[in-house]
PDB file of N, CA and C in Angstrom:
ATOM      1  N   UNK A   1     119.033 125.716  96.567  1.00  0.00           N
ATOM      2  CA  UNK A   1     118.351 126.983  96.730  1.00  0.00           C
ATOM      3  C   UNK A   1     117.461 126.957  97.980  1.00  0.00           C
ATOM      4  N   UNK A   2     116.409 125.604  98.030  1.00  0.00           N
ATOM      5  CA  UNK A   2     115.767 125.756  99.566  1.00  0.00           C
ATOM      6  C   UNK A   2     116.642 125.853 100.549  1.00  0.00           C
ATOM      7  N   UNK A   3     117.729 125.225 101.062  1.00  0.00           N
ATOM      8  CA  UNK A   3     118.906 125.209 101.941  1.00  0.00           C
ATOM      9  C   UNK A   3     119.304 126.723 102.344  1.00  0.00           C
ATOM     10  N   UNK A   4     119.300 127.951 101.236  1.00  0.00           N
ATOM     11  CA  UNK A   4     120.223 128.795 101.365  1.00  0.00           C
ATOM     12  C   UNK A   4     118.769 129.886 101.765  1.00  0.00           C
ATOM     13  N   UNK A   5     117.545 129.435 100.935  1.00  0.00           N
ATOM     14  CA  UNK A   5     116.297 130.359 101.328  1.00  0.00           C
ATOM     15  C   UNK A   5     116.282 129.904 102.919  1.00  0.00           C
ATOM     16  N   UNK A   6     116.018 128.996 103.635  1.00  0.00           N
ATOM     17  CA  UNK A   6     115.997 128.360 104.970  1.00  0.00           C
ATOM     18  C   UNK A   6     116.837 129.247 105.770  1.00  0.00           C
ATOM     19  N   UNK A   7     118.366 129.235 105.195  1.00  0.00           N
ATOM     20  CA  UNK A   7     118.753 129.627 106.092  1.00  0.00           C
ATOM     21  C   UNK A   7     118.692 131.286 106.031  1.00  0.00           C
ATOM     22  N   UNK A   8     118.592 131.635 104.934  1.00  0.00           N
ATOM     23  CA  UNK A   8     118.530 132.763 105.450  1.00  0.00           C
ATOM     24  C   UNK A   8     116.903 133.858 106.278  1.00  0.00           C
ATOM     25  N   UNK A   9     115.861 132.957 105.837  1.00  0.00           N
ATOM     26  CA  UNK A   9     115.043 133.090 106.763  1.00  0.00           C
ATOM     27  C   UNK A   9     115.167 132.956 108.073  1.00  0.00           C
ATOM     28  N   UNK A  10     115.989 131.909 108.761  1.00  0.00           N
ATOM     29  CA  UNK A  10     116.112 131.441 110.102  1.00  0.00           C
ATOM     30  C   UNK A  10     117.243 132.486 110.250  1.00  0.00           C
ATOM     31  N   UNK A  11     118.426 132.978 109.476  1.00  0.00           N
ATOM     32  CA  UNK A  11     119.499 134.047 110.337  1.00  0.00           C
ATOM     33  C   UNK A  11     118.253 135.329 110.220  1.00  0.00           C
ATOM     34  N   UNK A  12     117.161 136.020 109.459  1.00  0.00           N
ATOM     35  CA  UNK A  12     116.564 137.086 109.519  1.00  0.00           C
ATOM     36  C   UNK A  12     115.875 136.859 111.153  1.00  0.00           C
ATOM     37  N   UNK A  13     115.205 135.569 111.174  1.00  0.00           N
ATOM     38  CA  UNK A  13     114.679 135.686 112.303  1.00  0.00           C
ATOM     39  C   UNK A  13     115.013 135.750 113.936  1.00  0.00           C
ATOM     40  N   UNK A  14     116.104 135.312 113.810  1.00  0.00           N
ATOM     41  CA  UNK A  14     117.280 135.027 114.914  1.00  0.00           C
ATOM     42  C   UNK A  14     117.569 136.845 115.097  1.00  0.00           C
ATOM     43  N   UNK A  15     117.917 137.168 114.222  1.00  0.00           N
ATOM     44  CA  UNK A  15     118.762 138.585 114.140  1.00  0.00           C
ATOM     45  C   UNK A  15     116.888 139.583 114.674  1.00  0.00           C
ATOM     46  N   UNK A  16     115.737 139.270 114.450  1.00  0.00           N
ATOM     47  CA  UNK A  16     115.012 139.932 114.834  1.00  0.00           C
ATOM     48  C   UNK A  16     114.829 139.832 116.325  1.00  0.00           C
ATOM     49  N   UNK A  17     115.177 138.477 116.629  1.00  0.00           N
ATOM     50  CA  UNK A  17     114.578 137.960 118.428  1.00  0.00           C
ATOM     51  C   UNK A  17     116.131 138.080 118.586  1.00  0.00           C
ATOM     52  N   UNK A  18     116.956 138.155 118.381  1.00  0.00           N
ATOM     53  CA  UNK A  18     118.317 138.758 118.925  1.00  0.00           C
ATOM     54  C   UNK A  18     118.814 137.413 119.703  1.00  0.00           C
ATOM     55  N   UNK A  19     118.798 136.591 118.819  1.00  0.00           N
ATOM     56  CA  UNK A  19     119.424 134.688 119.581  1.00  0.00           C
ATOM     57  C   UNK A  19     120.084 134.643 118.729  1.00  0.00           C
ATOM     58  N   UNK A  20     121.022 134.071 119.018  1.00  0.00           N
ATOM     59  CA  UNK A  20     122.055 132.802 117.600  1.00  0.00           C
ATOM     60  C   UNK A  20     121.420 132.487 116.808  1.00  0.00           C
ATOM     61  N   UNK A  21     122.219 131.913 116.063  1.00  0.00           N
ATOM     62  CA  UNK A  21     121.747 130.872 114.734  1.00  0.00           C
ATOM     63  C   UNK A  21     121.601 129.968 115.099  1.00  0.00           C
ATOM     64  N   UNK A  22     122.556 129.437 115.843  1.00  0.00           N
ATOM     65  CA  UNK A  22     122.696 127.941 116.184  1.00  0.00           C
ATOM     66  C   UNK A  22     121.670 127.757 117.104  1.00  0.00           C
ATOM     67  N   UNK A  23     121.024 128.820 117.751  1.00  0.00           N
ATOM     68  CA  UNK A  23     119.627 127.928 118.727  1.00  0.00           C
ATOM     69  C   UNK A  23     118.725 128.202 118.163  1.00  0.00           C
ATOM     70  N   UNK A  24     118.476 128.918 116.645  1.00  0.00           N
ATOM     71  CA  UNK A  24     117.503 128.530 115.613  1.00  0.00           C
ATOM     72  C   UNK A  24     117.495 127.560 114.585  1.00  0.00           C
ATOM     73  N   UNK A  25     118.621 127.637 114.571  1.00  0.00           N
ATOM     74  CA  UNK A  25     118.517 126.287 113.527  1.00  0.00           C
ATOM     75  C   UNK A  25     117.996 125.099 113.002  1.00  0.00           C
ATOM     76  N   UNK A  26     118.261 124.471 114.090  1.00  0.00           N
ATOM     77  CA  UNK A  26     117.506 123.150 113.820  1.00  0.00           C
ATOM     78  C   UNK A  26     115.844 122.870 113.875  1.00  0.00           C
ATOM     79  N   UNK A  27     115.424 123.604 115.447  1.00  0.00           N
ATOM     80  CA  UNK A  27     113.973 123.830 115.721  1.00  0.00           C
ATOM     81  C   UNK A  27     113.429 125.053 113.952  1.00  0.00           C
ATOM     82  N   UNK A  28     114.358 125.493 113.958  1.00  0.00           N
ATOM     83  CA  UNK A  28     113.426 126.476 113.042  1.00  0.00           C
ATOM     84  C   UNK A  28     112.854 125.475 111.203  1.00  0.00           C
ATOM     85  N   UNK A  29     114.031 124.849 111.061  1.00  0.00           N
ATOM     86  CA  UNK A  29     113.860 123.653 110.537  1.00  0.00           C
ATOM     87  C   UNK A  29     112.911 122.779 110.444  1.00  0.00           C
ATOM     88  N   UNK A  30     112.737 122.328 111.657  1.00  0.00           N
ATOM     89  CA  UNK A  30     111.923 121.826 111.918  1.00  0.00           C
ATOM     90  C   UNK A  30     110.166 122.174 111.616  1.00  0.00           C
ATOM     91  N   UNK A  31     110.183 123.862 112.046  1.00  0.00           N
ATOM     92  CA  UNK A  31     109.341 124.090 111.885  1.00  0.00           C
ATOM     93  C   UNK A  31     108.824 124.599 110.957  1.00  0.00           C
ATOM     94  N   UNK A  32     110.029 124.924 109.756  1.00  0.00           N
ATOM     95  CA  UNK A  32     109.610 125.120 108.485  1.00  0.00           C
ATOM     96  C   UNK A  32     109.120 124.115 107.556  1.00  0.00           C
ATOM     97  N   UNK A  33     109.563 122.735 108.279  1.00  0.00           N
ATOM     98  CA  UNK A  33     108.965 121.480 107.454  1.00  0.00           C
ATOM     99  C   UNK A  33     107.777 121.264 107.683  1.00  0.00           C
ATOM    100  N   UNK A  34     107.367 121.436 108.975  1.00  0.00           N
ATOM    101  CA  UNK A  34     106.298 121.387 109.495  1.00  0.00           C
ATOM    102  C   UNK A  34     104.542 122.084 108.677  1.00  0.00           C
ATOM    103  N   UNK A  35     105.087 123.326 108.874  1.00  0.00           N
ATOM    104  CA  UNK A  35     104.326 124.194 107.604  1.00  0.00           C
ATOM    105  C   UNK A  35     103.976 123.926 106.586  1.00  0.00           C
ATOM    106  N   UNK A  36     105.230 123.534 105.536  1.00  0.00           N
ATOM    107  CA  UNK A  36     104.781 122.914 104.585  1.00  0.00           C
ATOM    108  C   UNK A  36     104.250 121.649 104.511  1.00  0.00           C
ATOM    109  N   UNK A  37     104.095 120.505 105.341  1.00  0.00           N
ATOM    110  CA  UNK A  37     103.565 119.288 105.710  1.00  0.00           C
ATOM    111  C   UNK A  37     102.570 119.837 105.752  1.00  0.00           C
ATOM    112  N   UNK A  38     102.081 120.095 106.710  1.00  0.00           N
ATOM    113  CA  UNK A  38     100.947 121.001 106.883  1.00  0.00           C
ATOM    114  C   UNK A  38      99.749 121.652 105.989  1.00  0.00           C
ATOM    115  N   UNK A  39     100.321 122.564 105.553  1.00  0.00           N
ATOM    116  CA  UNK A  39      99.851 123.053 103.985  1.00  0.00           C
ATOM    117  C   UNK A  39      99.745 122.243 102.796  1.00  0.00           C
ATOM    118  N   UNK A  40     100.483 121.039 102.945  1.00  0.00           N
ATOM    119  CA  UNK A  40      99.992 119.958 101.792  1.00  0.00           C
ATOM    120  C   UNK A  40      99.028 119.041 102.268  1.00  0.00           C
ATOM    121  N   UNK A  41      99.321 119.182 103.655  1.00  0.00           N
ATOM    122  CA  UNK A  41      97.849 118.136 104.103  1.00  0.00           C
ATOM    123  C   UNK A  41      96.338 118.765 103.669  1.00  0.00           C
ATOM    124  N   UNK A  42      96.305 120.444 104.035  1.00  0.00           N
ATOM    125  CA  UNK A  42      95.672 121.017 104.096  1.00  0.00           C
ATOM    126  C   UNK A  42      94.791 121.092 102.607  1.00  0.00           C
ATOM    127  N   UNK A  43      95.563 121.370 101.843  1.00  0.00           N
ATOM    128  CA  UNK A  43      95.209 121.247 100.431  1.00  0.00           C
ATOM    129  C   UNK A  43      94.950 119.659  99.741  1.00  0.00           C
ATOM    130  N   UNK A  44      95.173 118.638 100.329  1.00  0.00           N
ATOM    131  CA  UNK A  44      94.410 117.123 100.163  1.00  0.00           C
ATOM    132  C   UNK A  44      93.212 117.430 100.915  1.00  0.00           C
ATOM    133  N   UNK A  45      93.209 117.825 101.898  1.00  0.00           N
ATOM    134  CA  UNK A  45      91.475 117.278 102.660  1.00  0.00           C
ATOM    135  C   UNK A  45      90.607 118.407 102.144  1.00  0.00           C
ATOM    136  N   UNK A  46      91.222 119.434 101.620  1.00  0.00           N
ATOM    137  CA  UNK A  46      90.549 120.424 100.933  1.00  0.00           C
ATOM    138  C   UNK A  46      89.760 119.745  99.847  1.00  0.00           C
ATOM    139  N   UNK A  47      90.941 119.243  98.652  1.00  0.00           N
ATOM    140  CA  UNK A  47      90.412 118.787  97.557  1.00  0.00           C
ATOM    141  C   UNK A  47      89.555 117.669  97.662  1.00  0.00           C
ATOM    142  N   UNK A  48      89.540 116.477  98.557  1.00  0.00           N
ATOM    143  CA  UNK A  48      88.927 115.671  98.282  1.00  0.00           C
ATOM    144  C   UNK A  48      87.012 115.980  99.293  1.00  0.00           C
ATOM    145  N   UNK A  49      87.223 117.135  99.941  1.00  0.00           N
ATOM    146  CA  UNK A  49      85.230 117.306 100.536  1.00  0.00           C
ATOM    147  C   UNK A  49      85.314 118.345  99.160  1.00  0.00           C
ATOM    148  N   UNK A  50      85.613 119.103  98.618  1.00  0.00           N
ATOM    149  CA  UNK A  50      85.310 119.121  97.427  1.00  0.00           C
ATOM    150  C   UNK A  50      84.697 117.948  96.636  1.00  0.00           C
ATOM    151  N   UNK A  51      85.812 117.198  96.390  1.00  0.00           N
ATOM    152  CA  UNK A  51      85.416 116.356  95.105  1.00  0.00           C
ATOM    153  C   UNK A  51      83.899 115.387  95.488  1.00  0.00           C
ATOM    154  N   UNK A  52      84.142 115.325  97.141  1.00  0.00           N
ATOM    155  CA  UNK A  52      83.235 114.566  97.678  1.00  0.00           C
ATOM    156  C   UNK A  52      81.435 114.891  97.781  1.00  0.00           C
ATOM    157  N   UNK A  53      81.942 116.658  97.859  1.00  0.00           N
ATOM    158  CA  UNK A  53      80.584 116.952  97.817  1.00  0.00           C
ATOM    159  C   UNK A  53      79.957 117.085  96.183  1.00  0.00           C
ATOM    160  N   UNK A  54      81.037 117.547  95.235  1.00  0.00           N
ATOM    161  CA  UNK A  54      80.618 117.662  93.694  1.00  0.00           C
ATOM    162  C   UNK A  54      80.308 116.219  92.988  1.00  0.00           C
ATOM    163  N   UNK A  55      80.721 114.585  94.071  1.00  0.00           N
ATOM    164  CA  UNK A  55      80.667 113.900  93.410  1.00  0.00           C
ATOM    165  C   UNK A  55      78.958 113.672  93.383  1.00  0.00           C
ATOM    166  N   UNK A  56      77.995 113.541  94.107  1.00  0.00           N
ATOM    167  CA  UNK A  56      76.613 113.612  94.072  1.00  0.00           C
ATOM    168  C   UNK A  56      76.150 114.210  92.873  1.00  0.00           C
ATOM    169  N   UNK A  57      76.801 115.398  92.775  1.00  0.00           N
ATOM    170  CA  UNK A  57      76.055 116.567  91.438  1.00  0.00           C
ATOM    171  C   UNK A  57      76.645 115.895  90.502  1.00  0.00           C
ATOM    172  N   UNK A  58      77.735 115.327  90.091  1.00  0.00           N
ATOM    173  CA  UNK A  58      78.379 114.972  88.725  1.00  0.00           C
ATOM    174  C   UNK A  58      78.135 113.613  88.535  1.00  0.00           C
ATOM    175  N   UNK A  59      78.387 113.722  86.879  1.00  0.00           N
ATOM    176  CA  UNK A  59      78.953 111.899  87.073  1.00  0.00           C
ATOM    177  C   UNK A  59      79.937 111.626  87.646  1.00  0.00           C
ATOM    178  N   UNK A  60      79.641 110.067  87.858  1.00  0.00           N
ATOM    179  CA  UNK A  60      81.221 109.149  88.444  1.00  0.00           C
ATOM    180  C   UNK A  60      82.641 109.353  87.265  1.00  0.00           C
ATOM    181  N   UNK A  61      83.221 110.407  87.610  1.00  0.00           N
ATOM    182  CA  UNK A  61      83.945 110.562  86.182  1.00  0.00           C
ATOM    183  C   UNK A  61      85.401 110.197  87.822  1.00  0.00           C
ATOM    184  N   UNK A  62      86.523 108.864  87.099  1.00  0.00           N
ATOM    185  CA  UNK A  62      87.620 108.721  87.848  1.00  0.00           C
ATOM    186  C   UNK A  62      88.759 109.843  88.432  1.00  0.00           C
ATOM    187  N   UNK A  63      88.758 110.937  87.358  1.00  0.00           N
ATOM    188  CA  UNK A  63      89.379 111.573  88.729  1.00  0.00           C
ATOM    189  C   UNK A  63      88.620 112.499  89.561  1.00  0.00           C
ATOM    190  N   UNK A  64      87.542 112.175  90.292  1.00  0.00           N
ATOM    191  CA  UNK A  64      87.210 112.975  91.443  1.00  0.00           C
ATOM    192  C   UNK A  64      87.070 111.888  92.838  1.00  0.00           C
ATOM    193  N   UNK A  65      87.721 111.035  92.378  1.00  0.00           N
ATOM    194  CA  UNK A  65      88.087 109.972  93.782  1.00  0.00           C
ATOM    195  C   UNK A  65      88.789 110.791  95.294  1.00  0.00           C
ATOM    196  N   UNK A  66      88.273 110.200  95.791  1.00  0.00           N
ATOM    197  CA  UNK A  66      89.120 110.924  97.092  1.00  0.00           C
ATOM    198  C   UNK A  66      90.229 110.098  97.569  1.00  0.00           C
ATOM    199  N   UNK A  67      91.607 110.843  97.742  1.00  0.00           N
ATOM    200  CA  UNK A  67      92.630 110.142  97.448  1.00  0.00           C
ATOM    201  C   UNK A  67      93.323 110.585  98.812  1.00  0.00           C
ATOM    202  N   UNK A  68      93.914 109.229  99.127  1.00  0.00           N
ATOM    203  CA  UNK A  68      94.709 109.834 100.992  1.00  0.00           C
ATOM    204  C   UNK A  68      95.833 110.464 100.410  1.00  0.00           C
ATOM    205  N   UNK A  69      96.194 111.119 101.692  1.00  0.00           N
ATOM    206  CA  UNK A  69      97.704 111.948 101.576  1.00  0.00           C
ATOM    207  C   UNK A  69      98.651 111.274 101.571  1.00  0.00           C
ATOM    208  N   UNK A  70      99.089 111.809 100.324  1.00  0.00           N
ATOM    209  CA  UNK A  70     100.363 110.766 100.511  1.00  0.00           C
ATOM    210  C   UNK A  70     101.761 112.432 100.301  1.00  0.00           C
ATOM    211  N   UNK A  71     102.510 112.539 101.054  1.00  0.00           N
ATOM    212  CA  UNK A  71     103.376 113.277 100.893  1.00  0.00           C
ATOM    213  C   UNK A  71     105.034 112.920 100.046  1.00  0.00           C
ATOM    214  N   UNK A  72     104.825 113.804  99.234  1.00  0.00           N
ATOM    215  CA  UNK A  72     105.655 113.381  98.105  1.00  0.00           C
ATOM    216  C   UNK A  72     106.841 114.244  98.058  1.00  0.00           C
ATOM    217  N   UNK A  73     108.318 113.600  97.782  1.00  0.00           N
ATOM    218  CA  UNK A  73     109.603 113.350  97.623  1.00  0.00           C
ATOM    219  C   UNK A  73     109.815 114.896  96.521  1.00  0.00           C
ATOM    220  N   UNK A  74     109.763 115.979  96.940  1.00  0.00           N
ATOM    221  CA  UNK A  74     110.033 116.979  95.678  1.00  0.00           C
ATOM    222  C   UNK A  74     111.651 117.510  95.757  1.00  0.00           C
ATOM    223  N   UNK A  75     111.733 118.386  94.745  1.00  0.00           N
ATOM    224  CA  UNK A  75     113.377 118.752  95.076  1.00  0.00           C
ATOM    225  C   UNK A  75     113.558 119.692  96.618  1.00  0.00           C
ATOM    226  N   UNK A  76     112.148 120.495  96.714  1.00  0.00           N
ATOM    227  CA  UNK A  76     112.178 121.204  97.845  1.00  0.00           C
ATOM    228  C   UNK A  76     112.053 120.261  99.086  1.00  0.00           C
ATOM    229  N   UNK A  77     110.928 119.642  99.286  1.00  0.00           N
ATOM    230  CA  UNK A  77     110.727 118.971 100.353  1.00  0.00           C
ATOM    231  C   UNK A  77     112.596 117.697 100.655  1.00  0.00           C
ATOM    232  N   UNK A  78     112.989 117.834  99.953  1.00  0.00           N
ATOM    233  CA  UNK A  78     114.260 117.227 100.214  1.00  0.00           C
ATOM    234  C   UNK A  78     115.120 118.207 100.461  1.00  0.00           C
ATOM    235  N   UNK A  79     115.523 119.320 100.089  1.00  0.00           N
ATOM    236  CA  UNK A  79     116.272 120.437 100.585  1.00  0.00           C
ATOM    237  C   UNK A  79     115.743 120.511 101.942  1.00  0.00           C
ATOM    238  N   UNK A  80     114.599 120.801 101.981  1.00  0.00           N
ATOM    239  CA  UNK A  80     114.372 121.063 103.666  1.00  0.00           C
ATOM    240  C   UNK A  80     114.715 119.567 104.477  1.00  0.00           C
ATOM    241  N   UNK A  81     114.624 118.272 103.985  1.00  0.00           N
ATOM    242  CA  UNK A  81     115.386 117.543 104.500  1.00  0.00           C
ATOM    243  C   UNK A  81     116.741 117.378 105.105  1.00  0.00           C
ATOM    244  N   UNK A  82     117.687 117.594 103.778  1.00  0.00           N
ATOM    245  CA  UNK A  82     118.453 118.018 104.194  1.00  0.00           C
ATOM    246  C   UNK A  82     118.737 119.208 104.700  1.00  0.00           C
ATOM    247  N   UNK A  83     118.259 119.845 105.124  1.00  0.00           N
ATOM    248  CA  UNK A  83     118.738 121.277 105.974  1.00  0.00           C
ATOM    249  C   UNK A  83     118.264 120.346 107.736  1.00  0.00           C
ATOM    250  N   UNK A  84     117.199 120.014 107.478  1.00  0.00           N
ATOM    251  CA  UNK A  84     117.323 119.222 108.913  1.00  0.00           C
ATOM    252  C   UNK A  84     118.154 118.417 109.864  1.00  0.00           C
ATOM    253  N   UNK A  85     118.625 117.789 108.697  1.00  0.00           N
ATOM    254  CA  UNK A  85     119.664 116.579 109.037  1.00  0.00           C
ATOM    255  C   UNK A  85     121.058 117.545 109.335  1.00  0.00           C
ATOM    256  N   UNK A  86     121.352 118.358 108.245  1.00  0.00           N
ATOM    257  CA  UNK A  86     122.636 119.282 108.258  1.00  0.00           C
ATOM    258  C   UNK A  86     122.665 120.072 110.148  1.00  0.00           C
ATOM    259  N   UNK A  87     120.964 120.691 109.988  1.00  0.00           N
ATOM    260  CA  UNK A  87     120.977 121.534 110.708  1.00  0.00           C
ATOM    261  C   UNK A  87     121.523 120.529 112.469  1.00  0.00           C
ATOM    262  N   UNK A  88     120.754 119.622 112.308  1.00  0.00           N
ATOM    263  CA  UNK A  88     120.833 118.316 113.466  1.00  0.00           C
ATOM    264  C   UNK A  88     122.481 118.181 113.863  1.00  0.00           C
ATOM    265  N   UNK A  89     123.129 118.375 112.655  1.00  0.00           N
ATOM    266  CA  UNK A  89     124.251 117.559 113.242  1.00  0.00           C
ATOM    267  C   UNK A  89     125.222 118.742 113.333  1.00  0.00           C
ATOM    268  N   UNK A  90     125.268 119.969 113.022  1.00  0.00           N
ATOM    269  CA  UNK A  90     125.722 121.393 113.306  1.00  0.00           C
ATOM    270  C   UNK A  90     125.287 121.232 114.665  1.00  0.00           C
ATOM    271  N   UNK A  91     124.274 121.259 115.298  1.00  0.00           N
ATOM    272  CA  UNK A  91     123.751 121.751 116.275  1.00  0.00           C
ATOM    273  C   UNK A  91     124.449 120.570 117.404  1.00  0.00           C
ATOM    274  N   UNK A  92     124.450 119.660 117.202  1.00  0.00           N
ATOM    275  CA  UNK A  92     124.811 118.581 118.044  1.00  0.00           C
ATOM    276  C   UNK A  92     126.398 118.801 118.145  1.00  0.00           C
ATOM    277  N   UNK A  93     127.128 119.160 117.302  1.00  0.00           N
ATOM    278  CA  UNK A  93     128.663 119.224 117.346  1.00  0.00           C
ATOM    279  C   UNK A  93     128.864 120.410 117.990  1.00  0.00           C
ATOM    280  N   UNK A  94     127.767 121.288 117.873  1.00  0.00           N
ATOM    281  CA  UNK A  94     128.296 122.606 118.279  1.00  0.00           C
ATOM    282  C   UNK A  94     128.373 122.390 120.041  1.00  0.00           C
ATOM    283  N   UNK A  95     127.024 121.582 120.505  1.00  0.00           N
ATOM    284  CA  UNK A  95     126.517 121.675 121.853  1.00  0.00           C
ATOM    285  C   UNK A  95     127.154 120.343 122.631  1.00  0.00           C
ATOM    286  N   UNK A  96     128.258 119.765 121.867  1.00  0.00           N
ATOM    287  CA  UNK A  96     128.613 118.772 122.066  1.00  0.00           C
ATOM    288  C   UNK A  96     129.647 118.685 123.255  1.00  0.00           C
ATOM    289  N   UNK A  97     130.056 119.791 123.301  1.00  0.00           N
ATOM    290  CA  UNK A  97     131.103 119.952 124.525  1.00  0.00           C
ATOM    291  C   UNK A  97     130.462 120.524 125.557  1.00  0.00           C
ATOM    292  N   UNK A  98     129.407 120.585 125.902  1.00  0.00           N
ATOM    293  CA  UNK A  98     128.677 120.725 126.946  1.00  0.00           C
ATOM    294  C   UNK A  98     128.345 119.614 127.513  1.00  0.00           C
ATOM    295  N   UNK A  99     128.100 118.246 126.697  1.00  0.00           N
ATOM    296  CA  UNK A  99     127.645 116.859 127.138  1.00  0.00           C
ATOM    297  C   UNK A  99     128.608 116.441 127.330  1.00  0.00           C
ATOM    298  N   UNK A 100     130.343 116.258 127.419  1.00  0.00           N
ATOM    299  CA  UNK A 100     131.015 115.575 127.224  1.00  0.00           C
ATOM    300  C   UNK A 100     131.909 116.791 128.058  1.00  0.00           C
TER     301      UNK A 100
END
C-alpha cells in the first residue's frame, strides 16, 4: 500500500510540474523518506526536552528517560524502502542507454 500511495503521489506531482515520472521518481523517493525521517526525529527530541524539563517537577519514575533516536524497521518505513531501491533501479535501466 505505501509503494502504490508513493507512487501515486509522485505521478500527481510530476503531472502538476508537467515532467515524467521517471525524473520524479527516485529523487521524489527519496524525499519522501526523508520527511518521514525527519518527522520521527522531530517527535524524539520533542519528547525527550519534554520529559527533560518535567523530570525536575516529577519523580524519577523510569519511563521519562531521555532516549536517543533510534529509527525503527515499520511495515511503512520498509515500503518506502523498497520503493527506493525499486525506484533506483527503474531509473538507472531507464537512463542506462545514455551511459552506454
Amino acid at each position: 500500500m505505501t509503494i502504490i500511495l508513493e507512487t501515486i503521489i509522485l505521478w500527481a506531482v510530476s503531472t502538476l510540474l508537467s515532467w515524467r515520472l521517471i525524473d520524479v521518481l527516485f529523487l521524489g523517493g527519496i524525499a519522501i523518506f526523508g520527511v518521514a525521517w525527519l518527522l520521527f526525529l522531530s517527535a524524539n527530541q520533542n519528547r525527550n526536552m519534554l520529559n527533560a524539563s518535567s523530570h525536575n517537577n516529577t519523580e524519577h519514575r523510569e519511563e521519562e528517560r531521555i532516549k536517543p533516536f533510534v529509527f525503527h524497521l515499520s511495515p511503512v518505513t520498509l515500503g518506502m524502502l523498497l520503493f527506493m531501491a525499486g525506484s533506483f533501479v527503474i531509473t538507472m535501466v531507464y537512463y542506462s542507454s545514455y551511459v552506454f
